[in-house]
PDB file of N, CA and C in Angstrom:
ATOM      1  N   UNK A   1     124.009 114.756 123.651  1.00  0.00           N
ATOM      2  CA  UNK A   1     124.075 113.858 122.526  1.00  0.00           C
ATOM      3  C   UNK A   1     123.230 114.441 121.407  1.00  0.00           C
ATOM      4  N   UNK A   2     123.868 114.297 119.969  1.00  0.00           N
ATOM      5  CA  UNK A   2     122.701 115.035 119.176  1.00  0.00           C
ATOM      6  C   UNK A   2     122.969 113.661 118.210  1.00  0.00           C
ATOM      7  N   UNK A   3     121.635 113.654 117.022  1.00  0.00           N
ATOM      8  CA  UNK A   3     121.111 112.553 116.833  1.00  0.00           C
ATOM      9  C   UNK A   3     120.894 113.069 115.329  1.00  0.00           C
ATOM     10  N   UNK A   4     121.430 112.740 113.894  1.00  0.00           N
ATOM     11  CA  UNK A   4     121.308 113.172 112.866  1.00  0.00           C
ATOM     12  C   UNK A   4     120.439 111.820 112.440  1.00  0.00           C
ATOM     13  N   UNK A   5     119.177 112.305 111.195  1.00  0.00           N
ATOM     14  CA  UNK A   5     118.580 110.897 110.053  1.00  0.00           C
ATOM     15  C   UNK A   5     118.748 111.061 108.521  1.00  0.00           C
ATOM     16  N   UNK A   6     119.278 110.737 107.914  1.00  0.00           N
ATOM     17  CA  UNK A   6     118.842 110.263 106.797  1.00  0.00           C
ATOM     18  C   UNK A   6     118.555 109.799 106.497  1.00  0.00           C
ATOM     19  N   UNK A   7     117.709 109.725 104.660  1.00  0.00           N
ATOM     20  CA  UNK A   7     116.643 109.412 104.070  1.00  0.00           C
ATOM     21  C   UNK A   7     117.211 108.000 103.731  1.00  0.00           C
ATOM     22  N   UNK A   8     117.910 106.931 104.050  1.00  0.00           N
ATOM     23  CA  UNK A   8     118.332 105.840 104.084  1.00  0.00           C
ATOM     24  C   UNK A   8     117.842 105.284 105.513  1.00  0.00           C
ATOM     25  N   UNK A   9     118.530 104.033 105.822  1.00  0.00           N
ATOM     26  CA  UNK A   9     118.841 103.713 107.221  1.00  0.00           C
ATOM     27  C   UNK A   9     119.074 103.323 108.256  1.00  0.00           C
ATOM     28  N   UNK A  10     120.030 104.736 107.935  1.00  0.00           N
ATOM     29  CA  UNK A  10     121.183 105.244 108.914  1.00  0.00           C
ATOM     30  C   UNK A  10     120.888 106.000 109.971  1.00  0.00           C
ATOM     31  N   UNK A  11     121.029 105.888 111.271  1.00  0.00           N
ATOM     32  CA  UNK A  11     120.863 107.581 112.107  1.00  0.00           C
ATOM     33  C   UNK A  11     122.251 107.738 112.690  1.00  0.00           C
ATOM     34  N   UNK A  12     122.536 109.140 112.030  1.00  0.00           N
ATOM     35  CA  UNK A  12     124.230 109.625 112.813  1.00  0.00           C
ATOM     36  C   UNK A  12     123.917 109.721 114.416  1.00  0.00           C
ATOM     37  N   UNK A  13     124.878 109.317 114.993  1.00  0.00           N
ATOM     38  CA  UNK A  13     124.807 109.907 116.498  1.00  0.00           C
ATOM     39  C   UNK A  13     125.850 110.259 116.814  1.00  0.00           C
ATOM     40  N   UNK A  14     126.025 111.790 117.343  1.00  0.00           N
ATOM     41  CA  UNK A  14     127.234 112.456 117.847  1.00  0.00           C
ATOM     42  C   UNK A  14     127.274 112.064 119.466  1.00  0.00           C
ATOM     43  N   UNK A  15     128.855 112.641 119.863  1.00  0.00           N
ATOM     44  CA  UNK A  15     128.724 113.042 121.112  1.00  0.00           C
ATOM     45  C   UNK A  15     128.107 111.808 122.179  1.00  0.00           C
ATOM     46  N   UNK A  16     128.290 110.598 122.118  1.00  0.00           N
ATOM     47  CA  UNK A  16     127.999 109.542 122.479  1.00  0.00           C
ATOM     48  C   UNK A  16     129.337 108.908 123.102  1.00  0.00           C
ATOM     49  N   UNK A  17     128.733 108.582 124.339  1.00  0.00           N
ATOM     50  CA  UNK A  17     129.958 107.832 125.616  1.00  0.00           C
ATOM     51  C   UNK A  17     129.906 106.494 125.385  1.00  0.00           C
ATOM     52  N   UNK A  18     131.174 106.016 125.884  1.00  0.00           N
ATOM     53  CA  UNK A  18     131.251 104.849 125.699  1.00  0.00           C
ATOM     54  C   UNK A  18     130.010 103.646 126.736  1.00  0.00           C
ATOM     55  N   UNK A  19     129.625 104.701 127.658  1.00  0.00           N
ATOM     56  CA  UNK A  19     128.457 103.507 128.287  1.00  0.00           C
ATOM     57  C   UNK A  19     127.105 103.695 127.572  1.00  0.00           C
ATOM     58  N   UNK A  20     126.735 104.100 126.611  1.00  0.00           N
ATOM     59  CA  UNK A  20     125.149 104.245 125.830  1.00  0.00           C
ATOM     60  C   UNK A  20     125.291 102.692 125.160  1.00  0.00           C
ATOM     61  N   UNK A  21     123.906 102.208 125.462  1.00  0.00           N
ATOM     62  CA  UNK A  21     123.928 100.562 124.679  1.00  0.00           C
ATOM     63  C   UNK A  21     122.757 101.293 123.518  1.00  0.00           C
ATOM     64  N   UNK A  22     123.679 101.054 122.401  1.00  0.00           N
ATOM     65  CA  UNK A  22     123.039 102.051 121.557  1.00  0.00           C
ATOM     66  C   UNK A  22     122.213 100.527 120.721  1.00  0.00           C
ATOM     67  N   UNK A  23     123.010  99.804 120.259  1.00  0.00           N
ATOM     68  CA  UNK A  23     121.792  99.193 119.851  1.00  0.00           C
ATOM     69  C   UNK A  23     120.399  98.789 120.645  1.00  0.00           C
ATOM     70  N   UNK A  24     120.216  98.337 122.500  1.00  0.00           N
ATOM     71  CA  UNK A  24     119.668  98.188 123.103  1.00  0.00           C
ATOM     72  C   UNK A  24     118.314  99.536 122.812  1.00  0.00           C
ATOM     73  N   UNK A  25     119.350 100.931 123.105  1.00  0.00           N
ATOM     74  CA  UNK A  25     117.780 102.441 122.767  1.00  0.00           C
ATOM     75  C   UNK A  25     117.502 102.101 121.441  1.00  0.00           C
ATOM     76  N   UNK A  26     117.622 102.016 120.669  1.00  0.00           N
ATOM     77  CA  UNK A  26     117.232 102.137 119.509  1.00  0.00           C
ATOM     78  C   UNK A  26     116.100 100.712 119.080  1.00  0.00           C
ATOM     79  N   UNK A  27     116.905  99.507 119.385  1.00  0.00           N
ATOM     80  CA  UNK A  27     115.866  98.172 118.797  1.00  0.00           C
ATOM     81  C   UNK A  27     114.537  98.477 119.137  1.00  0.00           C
ATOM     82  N   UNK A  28     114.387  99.264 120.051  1.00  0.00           N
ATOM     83  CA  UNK A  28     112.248  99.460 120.195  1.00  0.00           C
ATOM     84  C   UNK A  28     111.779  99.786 118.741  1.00  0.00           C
ATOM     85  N   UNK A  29     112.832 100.317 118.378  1.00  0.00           N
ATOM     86  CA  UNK A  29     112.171 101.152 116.747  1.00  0.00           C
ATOM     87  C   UNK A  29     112.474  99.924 115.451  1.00  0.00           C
ATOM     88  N   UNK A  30     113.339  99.073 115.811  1.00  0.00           N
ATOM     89  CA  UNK A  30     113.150  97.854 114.251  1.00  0.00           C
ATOM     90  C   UNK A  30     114.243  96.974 114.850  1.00  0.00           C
ATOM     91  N   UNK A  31     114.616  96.521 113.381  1.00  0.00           N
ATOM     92  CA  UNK A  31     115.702  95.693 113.581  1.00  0.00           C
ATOM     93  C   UNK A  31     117.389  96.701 112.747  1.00  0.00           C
ATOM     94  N   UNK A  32     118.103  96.363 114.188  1.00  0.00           N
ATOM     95  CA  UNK A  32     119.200  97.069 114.353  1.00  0.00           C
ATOM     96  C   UNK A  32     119.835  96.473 113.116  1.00  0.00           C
ATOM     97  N   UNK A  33     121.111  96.507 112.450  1.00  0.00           N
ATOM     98  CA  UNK A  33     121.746  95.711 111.771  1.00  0.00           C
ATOM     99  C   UNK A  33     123.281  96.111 112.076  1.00  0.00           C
ATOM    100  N   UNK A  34     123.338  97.047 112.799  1.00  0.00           N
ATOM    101  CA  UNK A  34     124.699  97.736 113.280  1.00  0.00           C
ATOM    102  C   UNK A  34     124.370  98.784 113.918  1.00  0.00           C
ATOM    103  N   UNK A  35     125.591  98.608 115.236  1.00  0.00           N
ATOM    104  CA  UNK A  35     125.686 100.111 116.186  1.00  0.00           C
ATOM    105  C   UNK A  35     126.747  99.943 117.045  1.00  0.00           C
ATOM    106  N   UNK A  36     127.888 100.461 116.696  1.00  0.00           N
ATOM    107  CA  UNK A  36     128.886 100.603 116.972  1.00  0.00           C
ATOM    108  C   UNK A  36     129.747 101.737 117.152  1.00  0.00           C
ATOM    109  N   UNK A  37     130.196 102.388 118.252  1.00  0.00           N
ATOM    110  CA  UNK A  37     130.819 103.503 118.602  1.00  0.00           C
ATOM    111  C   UNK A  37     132.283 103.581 117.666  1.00  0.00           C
ATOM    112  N   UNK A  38     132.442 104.616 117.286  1.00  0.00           N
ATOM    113  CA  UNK A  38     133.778 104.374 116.324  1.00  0.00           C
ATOM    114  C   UNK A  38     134.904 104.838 117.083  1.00  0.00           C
ATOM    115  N   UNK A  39     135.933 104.316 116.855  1.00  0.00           N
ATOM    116  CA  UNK A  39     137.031 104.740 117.799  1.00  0.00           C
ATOM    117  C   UNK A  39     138.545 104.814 116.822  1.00  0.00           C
ATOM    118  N   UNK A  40     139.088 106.330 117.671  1.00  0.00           N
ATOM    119  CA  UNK A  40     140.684 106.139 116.693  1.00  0.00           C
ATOM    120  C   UNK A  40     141.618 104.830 117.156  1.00  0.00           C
ATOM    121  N   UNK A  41     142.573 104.941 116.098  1.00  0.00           N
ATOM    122  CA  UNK A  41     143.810 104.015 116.184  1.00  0.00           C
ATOM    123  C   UNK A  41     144.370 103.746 117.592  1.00  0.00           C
ATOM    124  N   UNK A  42     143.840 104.367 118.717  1.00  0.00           N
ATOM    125  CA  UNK A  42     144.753 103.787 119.891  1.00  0.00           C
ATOM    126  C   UNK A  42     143.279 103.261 120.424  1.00  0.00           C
ATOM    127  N   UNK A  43     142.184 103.385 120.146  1.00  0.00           N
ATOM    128  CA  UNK A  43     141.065 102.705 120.727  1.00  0.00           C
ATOM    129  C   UNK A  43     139.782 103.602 121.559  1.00  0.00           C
ATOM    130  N   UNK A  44     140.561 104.981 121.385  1.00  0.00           N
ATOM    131  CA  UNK A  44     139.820 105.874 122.244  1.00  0.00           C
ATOM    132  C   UNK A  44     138.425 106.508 121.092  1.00  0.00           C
ATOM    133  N   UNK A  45     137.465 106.410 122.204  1.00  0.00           N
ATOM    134  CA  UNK A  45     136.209 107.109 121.229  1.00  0.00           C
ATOM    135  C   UNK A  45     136.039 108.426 120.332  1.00  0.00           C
ATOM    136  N   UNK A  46     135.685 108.140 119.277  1.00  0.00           N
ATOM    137  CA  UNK A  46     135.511 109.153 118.233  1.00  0.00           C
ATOM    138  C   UNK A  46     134.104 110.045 119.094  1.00  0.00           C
ATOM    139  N   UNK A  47     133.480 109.846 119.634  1.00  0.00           N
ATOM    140  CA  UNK A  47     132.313 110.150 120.040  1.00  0.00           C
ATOM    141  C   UNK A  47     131.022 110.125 119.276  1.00  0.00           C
ATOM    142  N   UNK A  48     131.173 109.127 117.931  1.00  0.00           N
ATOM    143  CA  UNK A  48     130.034 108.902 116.975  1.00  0.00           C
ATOM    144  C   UNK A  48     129.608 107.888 116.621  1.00  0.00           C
ATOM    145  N   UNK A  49     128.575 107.629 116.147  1.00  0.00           N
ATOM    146  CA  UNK A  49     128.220 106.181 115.741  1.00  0.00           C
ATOM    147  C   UNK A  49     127.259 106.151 114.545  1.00  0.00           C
ATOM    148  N   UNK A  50     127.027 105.303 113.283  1.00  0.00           N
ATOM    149  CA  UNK A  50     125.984 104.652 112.660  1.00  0.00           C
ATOM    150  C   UNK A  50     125.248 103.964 113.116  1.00  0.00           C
ATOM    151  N   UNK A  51     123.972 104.427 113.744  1.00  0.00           N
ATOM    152  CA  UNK A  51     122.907 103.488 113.955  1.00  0.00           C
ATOM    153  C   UNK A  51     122.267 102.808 112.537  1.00  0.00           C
ATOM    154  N   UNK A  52     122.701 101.735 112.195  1.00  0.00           N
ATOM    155  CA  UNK A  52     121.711 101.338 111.112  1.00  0.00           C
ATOM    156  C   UNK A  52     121.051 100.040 111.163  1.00  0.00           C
ATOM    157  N   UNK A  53     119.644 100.631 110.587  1.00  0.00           N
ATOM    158  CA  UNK A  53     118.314  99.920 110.757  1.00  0.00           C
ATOM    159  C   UNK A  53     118.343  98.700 109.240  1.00  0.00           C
ATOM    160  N   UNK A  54     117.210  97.889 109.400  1.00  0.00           N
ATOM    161  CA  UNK A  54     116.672  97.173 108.346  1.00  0.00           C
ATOM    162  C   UNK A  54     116.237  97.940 107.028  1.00  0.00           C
ATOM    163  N   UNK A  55     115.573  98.989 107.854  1.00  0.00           N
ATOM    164  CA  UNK A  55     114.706  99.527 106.310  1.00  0.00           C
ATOM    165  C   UNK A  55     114.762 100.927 106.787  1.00  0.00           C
ATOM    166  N   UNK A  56     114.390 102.356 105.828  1.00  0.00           N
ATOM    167  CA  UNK A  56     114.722 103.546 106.552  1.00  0.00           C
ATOM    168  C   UNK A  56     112.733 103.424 106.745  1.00  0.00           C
ATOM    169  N   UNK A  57     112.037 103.072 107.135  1.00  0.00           N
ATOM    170  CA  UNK A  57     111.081 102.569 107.839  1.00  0.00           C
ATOM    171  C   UNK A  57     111.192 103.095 109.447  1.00  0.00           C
ATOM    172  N   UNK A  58     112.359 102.280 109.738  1.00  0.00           N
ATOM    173  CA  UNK A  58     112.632 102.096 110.930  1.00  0.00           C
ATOM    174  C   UNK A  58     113.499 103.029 111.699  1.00  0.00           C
ATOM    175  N   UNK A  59     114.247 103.373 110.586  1.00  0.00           N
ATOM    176  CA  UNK A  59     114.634 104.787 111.148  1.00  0.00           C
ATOM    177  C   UNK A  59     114.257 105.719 111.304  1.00  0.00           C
ATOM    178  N   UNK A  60     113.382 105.853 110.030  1.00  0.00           N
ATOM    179  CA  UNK A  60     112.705 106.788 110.519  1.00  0.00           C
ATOM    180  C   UNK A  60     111.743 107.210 112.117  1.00  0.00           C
ATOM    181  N   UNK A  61     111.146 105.793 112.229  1.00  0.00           N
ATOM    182  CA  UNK A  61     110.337 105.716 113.307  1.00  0.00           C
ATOM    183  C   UNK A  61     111.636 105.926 114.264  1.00  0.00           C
ATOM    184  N   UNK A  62     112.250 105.962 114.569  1.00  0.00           N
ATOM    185  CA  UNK A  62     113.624 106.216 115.756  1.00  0.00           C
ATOM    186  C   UNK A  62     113.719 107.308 115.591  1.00  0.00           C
ATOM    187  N   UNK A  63     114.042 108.085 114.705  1.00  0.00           N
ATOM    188  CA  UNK A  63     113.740 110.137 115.095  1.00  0.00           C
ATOM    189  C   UNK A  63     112.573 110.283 115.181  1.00  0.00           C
ATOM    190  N   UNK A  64     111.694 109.969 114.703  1.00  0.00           N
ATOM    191  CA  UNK A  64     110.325 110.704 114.593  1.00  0.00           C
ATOM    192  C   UNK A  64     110.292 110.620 116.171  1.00  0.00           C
ATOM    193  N   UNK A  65     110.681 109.559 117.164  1.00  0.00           N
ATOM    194  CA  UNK A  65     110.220 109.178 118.427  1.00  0.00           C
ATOM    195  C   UNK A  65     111.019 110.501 119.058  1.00  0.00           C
ATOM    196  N   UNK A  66     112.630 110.594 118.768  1.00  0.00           N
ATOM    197  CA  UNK A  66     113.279 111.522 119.394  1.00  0.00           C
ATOM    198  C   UNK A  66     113.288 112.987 119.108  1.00  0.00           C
ATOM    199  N   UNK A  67     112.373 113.296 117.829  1.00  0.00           N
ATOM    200  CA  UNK A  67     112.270 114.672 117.719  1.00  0.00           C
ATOM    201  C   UNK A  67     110.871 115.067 117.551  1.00  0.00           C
ATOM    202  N   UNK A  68     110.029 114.270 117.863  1.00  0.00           N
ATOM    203  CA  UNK A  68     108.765 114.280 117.748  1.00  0.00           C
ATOM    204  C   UNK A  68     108.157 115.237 116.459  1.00  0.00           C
ATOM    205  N   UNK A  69     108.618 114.927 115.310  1.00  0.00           N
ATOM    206  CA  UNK A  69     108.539 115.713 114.159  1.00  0.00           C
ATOM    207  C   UNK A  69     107.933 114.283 113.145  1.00  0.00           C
ATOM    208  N   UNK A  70     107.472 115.001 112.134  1.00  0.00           N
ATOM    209  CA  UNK A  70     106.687 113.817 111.124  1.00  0.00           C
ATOM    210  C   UNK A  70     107.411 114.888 109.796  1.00  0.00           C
ATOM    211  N   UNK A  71     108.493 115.916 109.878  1.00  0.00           N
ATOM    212  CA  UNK A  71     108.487 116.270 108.449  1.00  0.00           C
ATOM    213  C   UNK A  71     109.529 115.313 107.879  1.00  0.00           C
ATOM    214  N   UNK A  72     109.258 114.255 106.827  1.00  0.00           N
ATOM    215  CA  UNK A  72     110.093 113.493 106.041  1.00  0.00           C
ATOM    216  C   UNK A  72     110.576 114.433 104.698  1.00  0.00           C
ATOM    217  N   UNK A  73     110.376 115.734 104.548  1.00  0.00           N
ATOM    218  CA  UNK A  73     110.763 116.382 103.364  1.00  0.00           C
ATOM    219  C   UNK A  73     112.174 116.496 103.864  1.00  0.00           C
ATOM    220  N   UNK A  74     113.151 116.360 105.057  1.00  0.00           N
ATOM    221  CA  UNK A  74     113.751 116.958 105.750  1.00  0.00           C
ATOM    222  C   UNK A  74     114.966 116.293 105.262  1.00  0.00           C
ATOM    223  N   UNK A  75     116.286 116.490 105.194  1.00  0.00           N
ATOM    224  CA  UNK A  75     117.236 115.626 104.853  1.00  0.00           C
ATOM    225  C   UNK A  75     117.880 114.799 105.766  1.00  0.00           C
ATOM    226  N   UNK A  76     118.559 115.411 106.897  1.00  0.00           N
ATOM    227  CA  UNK A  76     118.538 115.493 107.799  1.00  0.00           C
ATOM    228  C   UNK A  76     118.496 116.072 109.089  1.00  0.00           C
ATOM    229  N   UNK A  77     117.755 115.988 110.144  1.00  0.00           N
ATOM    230  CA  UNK A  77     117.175 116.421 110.976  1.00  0.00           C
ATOM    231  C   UNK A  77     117.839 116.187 112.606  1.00  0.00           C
ATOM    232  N   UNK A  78     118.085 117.361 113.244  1.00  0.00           N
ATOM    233  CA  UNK A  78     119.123 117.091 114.491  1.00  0.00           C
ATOM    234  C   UNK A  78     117.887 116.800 115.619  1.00  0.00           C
ATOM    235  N   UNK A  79     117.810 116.163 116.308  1.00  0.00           N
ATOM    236  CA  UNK A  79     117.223 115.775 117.671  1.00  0.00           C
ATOM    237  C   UNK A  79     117.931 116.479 118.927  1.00  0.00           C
ATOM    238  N   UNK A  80     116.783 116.884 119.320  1.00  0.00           N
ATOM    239  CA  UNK A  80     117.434 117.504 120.748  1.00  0.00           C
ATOM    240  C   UNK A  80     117.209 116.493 122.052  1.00  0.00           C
ATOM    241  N   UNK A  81     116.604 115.920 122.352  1.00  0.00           N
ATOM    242  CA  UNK A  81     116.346 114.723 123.223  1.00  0.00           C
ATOM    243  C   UNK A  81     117.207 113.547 123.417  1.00  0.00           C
ATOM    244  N   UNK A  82     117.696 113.278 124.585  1.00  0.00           N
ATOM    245  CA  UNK A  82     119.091 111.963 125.027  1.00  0.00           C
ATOM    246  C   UNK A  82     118.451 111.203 125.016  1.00  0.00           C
ATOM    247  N   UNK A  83     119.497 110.023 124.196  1.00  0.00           N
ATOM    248  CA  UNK A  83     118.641 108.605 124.275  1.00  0.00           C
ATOM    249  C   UNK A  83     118.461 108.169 125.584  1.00  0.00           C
ATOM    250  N   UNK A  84     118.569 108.733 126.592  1.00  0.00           N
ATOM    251  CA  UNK A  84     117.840 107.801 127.917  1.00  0.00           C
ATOM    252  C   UNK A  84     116.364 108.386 127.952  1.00  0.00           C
ATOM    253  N   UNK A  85     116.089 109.292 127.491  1.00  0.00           N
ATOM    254  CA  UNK A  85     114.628 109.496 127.235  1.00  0.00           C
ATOM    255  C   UNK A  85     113.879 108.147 127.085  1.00  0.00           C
ATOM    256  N   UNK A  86     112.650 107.117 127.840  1.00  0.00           N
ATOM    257  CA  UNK A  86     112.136 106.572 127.289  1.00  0.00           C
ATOM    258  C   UNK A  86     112.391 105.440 127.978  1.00  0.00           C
TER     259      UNK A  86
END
């Protein structure tokens, strides 16, 4: 699974199965406001999702946790760590 942030927030998540309770990993870090796996026209998974937070506050704090990095100059930043980490 790889894990994109931007300076909003949003966190991209690739490569994500349909059993990850993505809002469940993520709410430790704020308040969720959407997280939903996207799927094509017959229903089958795109393998991506918008995690989006309250404030990019909170998103931020959700990569910083998964890439253990503090550079915010960054645009966006890929995570190497699976959300079952944790």
């Amino acid at each position: 699974m790889s894990v994109f942030f931007r300076k909003d927030s949003k966190v991209f998540v690739k490569n994500v199965s349909d059993d990850v309770e993505l809002k469940e990993k993520f709410s430790k870090f704020g308040k969720v406001t959407s997280a939903k796996i996207m799927r094509d026209e017959t229903g089958a998974s795109n393998e991506f999702t918008f995690v989006c937070f309250s404030n990019p506050e909170e998103a931020y704090k959700a990569v910083s946790y998964f890439n253990d990095s503090d550079n915010k100059s960054q645009h966006w930043r890929k995570l190497d760590k699976l959300l079952t980490e944790g």
